[in-house]
Protein backbone atom coordinates (compact mmCIF):
# COMPACT_ATOMS: atom_id res chain seq x y z
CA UNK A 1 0.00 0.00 0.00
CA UNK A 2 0.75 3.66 -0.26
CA UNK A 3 -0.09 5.58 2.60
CA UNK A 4 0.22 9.24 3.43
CA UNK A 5 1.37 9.78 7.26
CA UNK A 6 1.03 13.44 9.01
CA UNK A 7 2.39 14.38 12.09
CA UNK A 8 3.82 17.37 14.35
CA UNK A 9 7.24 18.09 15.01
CA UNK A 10 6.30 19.43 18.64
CA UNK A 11 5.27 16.55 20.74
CA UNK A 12 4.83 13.09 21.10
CA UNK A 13 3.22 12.65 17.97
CA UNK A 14 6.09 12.91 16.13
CA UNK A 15 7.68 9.81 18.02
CA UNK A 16 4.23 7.71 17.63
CA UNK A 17 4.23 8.48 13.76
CA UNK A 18 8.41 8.18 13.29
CA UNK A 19 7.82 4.10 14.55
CA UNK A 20 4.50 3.67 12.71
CA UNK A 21 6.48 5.07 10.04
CA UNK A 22 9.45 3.11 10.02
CA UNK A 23 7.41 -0.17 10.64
CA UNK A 24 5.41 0.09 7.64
CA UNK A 25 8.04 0.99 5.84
CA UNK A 26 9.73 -2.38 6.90
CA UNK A 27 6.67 -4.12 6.15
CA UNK A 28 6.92 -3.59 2.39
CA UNK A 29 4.53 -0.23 2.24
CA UNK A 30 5.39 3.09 0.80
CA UNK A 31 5.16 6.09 2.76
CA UNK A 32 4.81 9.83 2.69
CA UNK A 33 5.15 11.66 5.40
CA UNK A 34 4.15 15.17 6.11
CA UNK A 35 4.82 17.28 9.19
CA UNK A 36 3.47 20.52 10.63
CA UNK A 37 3.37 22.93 13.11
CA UNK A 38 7.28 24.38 12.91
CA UNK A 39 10.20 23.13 11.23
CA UNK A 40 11.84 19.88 12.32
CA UNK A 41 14.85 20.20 14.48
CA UNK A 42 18.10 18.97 13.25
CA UNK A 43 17.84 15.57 14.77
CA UNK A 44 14.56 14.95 13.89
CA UNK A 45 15.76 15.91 10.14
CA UNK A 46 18.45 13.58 10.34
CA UNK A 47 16.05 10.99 11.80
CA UNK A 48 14.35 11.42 8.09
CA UNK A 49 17.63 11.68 5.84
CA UNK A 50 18.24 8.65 7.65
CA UNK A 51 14.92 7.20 6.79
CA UNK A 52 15.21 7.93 2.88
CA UNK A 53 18.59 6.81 2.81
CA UNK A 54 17.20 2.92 4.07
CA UNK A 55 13.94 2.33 2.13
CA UNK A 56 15.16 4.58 -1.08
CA UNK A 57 12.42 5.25 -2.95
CA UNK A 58 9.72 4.01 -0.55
CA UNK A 59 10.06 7.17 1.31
CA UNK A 60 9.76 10.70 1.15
CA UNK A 61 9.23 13.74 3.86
CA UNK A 62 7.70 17.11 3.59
CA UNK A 63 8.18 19.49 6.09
CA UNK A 64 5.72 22.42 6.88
CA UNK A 65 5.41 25.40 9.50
CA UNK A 66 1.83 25.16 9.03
CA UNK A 67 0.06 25.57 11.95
CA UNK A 68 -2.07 22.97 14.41
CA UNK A 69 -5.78 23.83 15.64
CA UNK A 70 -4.28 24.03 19.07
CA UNK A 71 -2.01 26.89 18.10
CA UNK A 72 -2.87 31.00 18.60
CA UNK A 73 -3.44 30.95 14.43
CA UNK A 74 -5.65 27.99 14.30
CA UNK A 75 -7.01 30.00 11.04
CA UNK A 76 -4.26 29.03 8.83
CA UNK A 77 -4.30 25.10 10.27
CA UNK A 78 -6.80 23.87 7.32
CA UNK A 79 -6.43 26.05 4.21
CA UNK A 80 -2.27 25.75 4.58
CA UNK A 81 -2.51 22.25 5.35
CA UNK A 82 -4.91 21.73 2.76
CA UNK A 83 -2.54 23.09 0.22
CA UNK A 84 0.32 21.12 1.31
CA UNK A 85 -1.60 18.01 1.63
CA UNK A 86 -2.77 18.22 -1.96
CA UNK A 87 0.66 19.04 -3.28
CA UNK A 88 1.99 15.25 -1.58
CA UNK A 89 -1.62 13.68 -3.18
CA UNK A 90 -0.92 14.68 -6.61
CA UNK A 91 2.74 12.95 -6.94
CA UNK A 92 2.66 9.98 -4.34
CA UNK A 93 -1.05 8.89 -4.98
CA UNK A 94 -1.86 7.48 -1.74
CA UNK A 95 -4.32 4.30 -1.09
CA UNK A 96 -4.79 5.59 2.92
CA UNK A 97 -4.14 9.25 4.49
CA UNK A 98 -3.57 8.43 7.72
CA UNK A 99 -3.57 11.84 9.79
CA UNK A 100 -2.55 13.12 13.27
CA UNK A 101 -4.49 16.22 13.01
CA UNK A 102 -8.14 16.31 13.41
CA UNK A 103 -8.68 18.51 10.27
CA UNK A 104 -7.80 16.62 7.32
CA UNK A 105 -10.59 14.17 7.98
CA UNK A 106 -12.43 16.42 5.11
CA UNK A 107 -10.21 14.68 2.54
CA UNK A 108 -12.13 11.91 2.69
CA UNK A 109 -14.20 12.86 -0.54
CA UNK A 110 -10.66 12.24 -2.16
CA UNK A 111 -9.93 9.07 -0.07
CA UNK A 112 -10.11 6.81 2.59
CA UNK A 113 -8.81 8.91 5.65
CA UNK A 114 -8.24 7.65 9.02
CA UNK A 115 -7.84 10.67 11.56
CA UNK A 116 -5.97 9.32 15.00
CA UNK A 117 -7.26 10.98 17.86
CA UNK A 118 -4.35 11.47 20.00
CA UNK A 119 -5.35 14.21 22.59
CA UNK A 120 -7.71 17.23 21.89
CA UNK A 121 -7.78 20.82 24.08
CA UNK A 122 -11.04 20.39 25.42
CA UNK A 123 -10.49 17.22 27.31
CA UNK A 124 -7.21 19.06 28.12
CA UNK A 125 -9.21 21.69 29.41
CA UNK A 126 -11.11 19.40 31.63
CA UNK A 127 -8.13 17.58 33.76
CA UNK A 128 -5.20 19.99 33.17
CA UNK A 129 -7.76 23.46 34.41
CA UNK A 130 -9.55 21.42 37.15
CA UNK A 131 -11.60 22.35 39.12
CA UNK A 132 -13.12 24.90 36.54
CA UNK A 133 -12.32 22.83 33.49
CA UNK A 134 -13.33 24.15 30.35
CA UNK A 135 -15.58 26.75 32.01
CA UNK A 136 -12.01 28.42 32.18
CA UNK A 137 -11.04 27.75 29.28
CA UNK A 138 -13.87 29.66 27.84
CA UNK A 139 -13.50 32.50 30.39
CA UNK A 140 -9.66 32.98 29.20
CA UNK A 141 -9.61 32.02 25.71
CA UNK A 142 -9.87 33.78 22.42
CA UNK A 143 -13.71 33.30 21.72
CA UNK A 144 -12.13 33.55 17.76
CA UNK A 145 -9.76 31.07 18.55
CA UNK A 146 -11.64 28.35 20.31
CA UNK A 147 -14.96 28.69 18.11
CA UNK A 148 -12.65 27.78 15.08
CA UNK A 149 -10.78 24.89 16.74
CA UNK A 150 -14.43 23.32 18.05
CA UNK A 151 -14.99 23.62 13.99
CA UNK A 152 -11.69 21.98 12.55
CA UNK A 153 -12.15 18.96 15.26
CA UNK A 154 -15.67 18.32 14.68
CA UNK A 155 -15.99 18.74 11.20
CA UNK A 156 -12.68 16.57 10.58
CA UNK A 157 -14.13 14.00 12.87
CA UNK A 158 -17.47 13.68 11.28
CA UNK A 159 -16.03 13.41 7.95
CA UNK A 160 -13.25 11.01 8.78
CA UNK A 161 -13.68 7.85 7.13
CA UNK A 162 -12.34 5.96 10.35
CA UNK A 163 -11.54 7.08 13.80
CA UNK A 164 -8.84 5.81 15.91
CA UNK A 165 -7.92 6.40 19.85
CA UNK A 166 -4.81 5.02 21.74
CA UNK A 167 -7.00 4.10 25.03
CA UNK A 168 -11.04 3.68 25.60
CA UNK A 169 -10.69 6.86 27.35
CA UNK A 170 -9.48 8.93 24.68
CA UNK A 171 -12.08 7.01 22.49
CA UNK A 172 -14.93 8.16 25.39
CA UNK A 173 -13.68 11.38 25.96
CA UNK A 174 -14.04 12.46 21.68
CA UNK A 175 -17.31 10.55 21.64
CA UNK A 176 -18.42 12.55 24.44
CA UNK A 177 -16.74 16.52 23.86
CA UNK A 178 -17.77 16.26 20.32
CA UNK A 179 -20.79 13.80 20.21
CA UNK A 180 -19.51 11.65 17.55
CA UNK A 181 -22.40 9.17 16.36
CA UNK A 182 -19.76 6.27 16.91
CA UNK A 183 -17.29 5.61 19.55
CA UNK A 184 -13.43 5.70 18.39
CA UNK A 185 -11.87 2.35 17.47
CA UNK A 186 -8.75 1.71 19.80
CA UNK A 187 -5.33 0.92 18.82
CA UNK A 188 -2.48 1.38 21.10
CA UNK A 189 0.36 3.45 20.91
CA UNK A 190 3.76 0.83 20.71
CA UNK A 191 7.43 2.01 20.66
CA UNK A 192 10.98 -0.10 20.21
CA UNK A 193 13.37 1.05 22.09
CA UNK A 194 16.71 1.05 20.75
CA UNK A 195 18.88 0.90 23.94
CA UNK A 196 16.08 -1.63 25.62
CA UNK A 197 18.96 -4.56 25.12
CA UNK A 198 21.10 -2.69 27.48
CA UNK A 199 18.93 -2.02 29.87
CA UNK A 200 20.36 -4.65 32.36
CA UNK A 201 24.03 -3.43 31.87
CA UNK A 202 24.40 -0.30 32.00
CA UNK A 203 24.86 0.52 35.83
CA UNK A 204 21.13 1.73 37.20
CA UNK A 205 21.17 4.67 39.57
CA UNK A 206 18.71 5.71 42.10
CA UNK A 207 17.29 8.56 40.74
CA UNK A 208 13.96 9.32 39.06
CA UNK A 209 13.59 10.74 35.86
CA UNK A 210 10.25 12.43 34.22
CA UNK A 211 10.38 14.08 30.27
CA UNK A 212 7.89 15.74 28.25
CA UNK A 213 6.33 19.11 26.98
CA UNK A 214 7.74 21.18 30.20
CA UNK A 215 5.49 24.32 29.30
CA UNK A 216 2.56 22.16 29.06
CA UNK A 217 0.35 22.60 32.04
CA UNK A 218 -0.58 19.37 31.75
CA UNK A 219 2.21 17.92 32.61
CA UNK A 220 1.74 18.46 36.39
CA UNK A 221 5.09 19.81 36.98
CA UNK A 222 4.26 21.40 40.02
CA UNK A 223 3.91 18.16 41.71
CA UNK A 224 7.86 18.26 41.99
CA UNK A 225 7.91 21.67 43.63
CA UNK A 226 5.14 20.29 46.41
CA UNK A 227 7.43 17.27 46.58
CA UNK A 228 10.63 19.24 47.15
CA UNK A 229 8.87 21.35 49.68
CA UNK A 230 7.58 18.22 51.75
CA UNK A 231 11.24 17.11 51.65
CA UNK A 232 12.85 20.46 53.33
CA UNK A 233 14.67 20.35 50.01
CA UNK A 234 15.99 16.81 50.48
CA UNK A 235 14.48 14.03 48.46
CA UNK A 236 14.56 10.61 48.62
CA UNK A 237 16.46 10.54 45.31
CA UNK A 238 17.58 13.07 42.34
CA UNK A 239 14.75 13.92 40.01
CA UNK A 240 15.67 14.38 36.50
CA UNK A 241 13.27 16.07 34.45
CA UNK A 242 14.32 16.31 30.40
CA UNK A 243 12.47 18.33 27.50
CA UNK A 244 11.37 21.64 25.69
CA UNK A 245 11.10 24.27 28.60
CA UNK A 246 9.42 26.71 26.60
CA UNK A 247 7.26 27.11 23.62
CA UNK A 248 4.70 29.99 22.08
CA UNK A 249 5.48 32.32 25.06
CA UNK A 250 4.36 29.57 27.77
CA UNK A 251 7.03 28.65 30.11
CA UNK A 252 7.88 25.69 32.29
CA UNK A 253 9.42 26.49 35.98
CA UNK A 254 12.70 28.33 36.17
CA UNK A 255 15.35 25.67 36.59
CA UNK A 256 17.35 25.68 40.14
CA UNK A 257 14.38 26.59 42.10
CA UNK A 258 12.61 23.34 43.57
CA UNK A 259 15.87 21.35 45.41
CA UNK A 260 16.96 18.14 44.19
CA UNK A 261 15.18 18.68 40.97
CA UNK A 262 17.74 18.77 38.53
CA UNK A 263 16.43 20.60 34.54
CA UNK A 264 18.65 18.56 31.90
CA UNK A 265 16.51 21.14 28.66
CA UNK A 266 15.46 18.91 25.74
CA UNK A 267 17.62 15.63 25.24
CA UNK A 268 17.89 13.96 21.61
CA UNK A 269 15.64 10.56 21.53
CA UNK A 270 18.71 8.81 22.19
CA UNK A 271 20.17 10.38 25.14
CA UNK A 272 16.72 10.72 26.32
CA UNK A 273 16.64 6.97 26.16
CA UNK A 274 20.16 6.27 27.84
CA UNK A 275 18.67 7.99 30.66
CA UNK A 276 15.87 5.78 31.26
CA UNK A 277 18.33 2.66 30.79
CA UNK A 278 20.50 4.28 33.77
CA UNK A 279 17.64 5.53 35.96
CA UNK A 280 15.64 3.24 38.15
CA UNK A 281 12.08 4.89 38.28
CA UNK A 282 9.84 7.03 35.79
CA UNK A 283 7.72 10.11 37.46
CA UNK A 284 4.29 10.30 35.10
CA UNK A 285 3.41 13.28 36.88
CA UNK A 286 0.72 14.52 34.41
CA UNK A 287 -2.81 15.74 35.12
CA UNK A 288 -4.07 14.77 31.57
CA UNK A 289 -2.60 11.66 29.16
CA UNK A 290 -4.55 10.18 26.97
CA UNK A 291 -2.15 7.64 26.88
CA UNK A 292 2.18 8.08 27.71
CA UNK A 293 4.37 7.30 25.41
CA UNK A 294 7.71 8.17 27.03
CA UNK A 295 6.36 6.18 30.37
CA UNK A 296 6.15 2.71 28.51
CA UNK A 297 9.74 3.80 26.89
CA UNK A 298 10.84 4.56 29.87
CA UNK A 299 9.43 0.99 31.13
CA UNK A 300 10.83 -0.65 28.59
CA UNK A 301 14.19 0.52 29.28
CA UNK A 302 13.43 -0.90 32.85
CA UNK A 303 12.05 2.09 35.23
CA UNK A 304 9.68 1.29 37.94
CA UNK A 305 6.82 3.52 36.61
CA UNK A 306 5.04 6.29 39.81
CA UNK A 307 1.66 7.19 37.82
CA UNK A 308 -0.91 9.77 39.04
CA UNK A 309 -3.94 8.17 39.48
CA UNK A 310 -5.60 8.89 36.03
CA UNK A 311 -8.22 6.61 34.35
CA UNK A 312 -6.10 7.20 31.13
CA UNK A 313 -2.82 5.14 33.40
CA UNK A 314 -5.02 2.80 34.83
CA UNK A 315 -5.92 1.79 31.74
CA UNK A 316 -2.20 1.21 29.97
CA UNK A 317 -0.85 0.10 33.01
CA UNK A 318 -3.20 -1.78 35.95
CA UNK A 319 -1.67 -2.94 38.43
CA UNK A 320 1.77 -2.85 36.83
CA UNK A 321 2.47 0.88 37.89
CA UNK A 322 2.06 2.69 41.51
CA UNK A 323 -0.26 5.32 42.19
CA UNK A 324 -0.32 8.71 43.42
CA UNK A 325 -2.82 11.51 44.07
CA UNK A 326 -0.83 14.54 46.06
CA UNK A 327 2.44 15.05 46.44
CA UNK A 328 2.33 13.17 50.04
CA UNK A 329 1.43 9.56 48.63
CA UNK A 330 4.72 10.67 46.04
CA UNK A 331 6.78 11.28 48.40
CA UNK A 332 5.73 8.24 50.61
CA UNK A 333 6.38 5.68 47.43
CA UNK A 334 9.43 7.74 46.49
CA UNK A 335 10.93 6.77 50.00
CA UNK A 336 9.28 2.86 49.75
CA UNK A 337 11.27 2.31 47.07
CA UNK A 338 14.65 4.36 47.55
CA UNK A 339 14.57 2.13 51.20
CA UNK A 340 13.42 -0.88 50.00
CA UNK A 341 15.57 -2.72 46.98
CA UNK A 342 13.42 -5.78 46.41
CA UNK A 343 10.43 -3.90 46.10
CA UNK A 344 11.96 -1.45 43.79
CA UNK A 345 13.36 -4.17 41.88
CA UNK A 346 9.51 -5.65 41.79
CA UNK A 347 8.36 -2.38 40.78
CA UNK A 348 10.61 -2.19 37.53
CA UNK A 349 10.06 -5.94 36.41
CA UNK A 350 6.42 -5.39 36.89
CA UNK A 351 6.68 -2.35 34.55
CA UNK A 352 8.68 -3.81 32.10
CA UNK A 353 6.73 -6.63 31.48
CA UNK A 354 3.56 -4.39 30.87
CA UNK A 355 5.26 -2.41 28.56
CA UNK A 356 6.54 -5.28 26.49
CA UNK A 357 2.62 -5.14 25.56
CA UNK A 358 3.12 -1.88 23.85
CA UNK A 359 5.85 -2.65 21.05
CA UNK A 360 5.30 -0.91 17.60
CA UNK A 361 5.32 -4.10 16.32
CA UNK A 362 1.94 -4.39 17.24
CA UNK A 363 0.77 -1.05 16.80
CA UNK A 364 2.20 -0.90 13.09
CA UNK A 365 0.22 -4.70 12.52
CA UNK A 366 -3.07 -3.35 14.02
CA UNK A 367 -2.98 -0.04 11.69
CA UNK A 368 -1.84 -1.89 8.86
CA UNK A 369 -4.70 -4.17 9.00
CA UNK A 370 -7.02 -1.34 9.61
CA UNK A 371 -5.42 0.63 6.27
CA UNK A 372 -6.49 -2.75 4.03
CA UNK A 373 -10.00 -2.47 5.69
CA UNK A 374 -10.56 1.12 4.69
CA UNK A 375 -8.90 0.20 0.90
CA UNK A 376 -11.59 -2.93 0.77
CA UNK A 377 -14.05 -0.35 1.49
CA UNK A 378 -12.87 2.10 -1.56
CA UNK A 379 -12.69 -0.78 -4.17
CA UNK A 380 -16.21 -2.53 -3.05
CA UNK A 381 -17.56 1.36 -3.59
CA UNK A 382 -16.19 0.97 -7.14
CA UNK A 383 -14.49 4.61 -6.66
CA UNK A 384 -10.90 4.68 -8.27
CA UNK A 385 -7.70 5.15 -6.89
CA UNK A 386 -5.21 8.16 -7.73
CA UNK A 387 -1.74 7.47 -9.48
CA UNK A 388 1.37 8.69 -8.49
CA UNK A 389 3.08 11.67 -10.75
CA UNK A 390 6.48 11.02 -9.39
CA UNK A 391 8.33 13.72 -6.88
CA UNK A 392 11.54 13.99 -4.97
CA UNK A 393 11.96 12.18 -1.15
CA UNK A 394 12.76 15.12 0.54
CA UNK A 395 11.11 18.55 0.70
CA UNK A 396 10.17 21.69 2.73
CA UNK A 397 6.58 23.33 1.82
């Protein structure tokens, strides 16, 4: 098959789309893959290069600054994505646009597009703005701005030929914030490791590491600075926290000010994953994830994995993951496991073995299947298929 990827080069998405990528790829499939919302950084460039120069012509990339709906010009997220988009469908004639934005479910008139819900602002809204929730949201928000993303998300999810979440949760929360007529299909998110094989070499320290979007509010940060201030400054262990510290004028914590939390700024994938192999637990500190991609990485690598007690983590992880709700029951587990070596040792193999469930081998076999599904569909319609005009691999719109 020929299938047309899209992604963002500012979050997680971009490491859930790189694997899917790379596994279908490996698989035999052609892809195109097309990225928005700024220009790729130099190592995710080279991540590409590197991808064209293994599958040859299989491949190609096209990099755009368009913006996402989430962003302050959610205006320009359609019609400039739109234009891009149909730049990569006339040359590469895909059989499947598979897309990581909401919006471009409205090229399903052209084909069969499968739109993968991976997070949205309003259930954002909900857990990251608590206790006022998207009441605040609405109070503090452009009304410009939020009227048009309501419009890009719903309209691309009602015209999406197929909808996919990474957990029932996500799946309920879409079904429910924008009243979908059917409930989201799940597939979950998978990632290989490429240091896993090491992870019970390389010397494991005490310490606990947490990475993401720092600026996001999300992220529940400020669960380290209650923790640091329960401690008098002195935790049970070093707390590493890795990743982008700012981004569109929001702003994570000023480094140096919450003791014994130690800022390492944003980490290539690689570093980021020697880290987990050296570190003995992951901190999943966040007050909204639809699912957690660099947890189960981390797991993989073998970290003990602290969770706050979402539904979202009870889901991908059970009972395979301990649970917090304040910054007490942290610091109380912290100190369990820094004093106690067997259970910390329980802790990690617990967590590794649940995250050997999330491998992109599986996640690239379950979307694969789904692609030849939605193709069926097109052919048993009788509605033909576009060919490909030829174009180079590599390209900036």
């Amino acid at each position: 098959m020929r299938l047309l990827l899209t992604t963002d080069t500012v979050g997680g998405v971009w490491t859930f789309t790189a694997e899917l990528a790379r596994g279908l790829l490996a698989g035999g499939h052609a892809v195109a893959l097309v990225s928005f919302g700024r220009l790729p950084s130099a190592a995710q460039s080279a991540d590409m290069v590197a991808l064209a120069a293994t599958f040859a012509g299989d491949f190609r990339y096209v990099a755009s600054d368009a913006p996402l709906e989430w962003m302050a010009e959610n205006k320009r997220a359609w019609p400039e994505g739109r234009d891009v988009l149909e730049q990569v469908l006339g040359s590469f004639a895909p059989d499947v646009l598979h897309a990581s934005q909401f919006c471009f479910g409205r090229f399903s008139a052209w084909l069969p597009v499968l739109v993968t819900a991976h997070s949205d602002v309003l259930s954002w809204a909900e857990a990251a703005l608590a206790p006022e929730g998207l009441r605040k949201l609405e109070q503090t928000a452009s009304p410009e701005w939020l009227r048009t993303y309501r419009e890009l998300v719903s309209t691309g999810l009602a015209q999406a030929t197929a909808v996919i979440a990474p957990t029932a949760w996500m799946a309920a929360e879409s079904t429910r914030l924008y009243r979908l007529e059917h409930t989201p299909e799940v597939i979950p998110n998978g990632v290989c490791p490429a240091v896993a094989g090491f992870a019970g070499t390389l010397p494991r320290k005490l310490q606990a590491v947490t990475a993401g979007r720092l600026w996001d509010q999300g992220k529940g940060l400020a669960a380290l600075a209650e923790l640091a201030e329960l401690g008098n400054g002195a935790l049970a262990l070093p707390v590493y926290v890795a990743g982008e510290r700012s981004f569109a004028g929001e702003q994570a914590p000023a480094s140096g000010d919450w003791p014994g939390v130690h800022w390492l700024g944003s980490l290539p994938h690689a570093e980021l994953q020697m880290l987990f192999a050296e570190s003995a637990i992951y901190l999943a500190t966040s007050l909204y994830e639809p699912f957690g991609l660099a947890a189960v990485e981390a797991a993989q690598c073998g970290c003990a994995v602290i969770a706050r007690d979402l539904p979202s983590f009870r889901e991908v992880w059970d009972d395979a993951a301990l649970y917090f709700d304040s910054a007490a029951t942290l610091a109380q587990i912290l100190h369990s496991l820094a004093n106690n070596p067997r259970r910390l040792q329980g802790a990690r193999c617990r967590a590794r073995q649940r995250a050997a469930h999330y491998t992109a081998d599986a996640m690239v076999r379950a979307y694969a299947e789904r692609y030849r599904q939605l193709v069926a569909g097109r052919h048993s319609a009788g509605r033909p298929m576009p060919q490909p005009t030829g174009e180079p691999a590599l390209a900036h719109a």
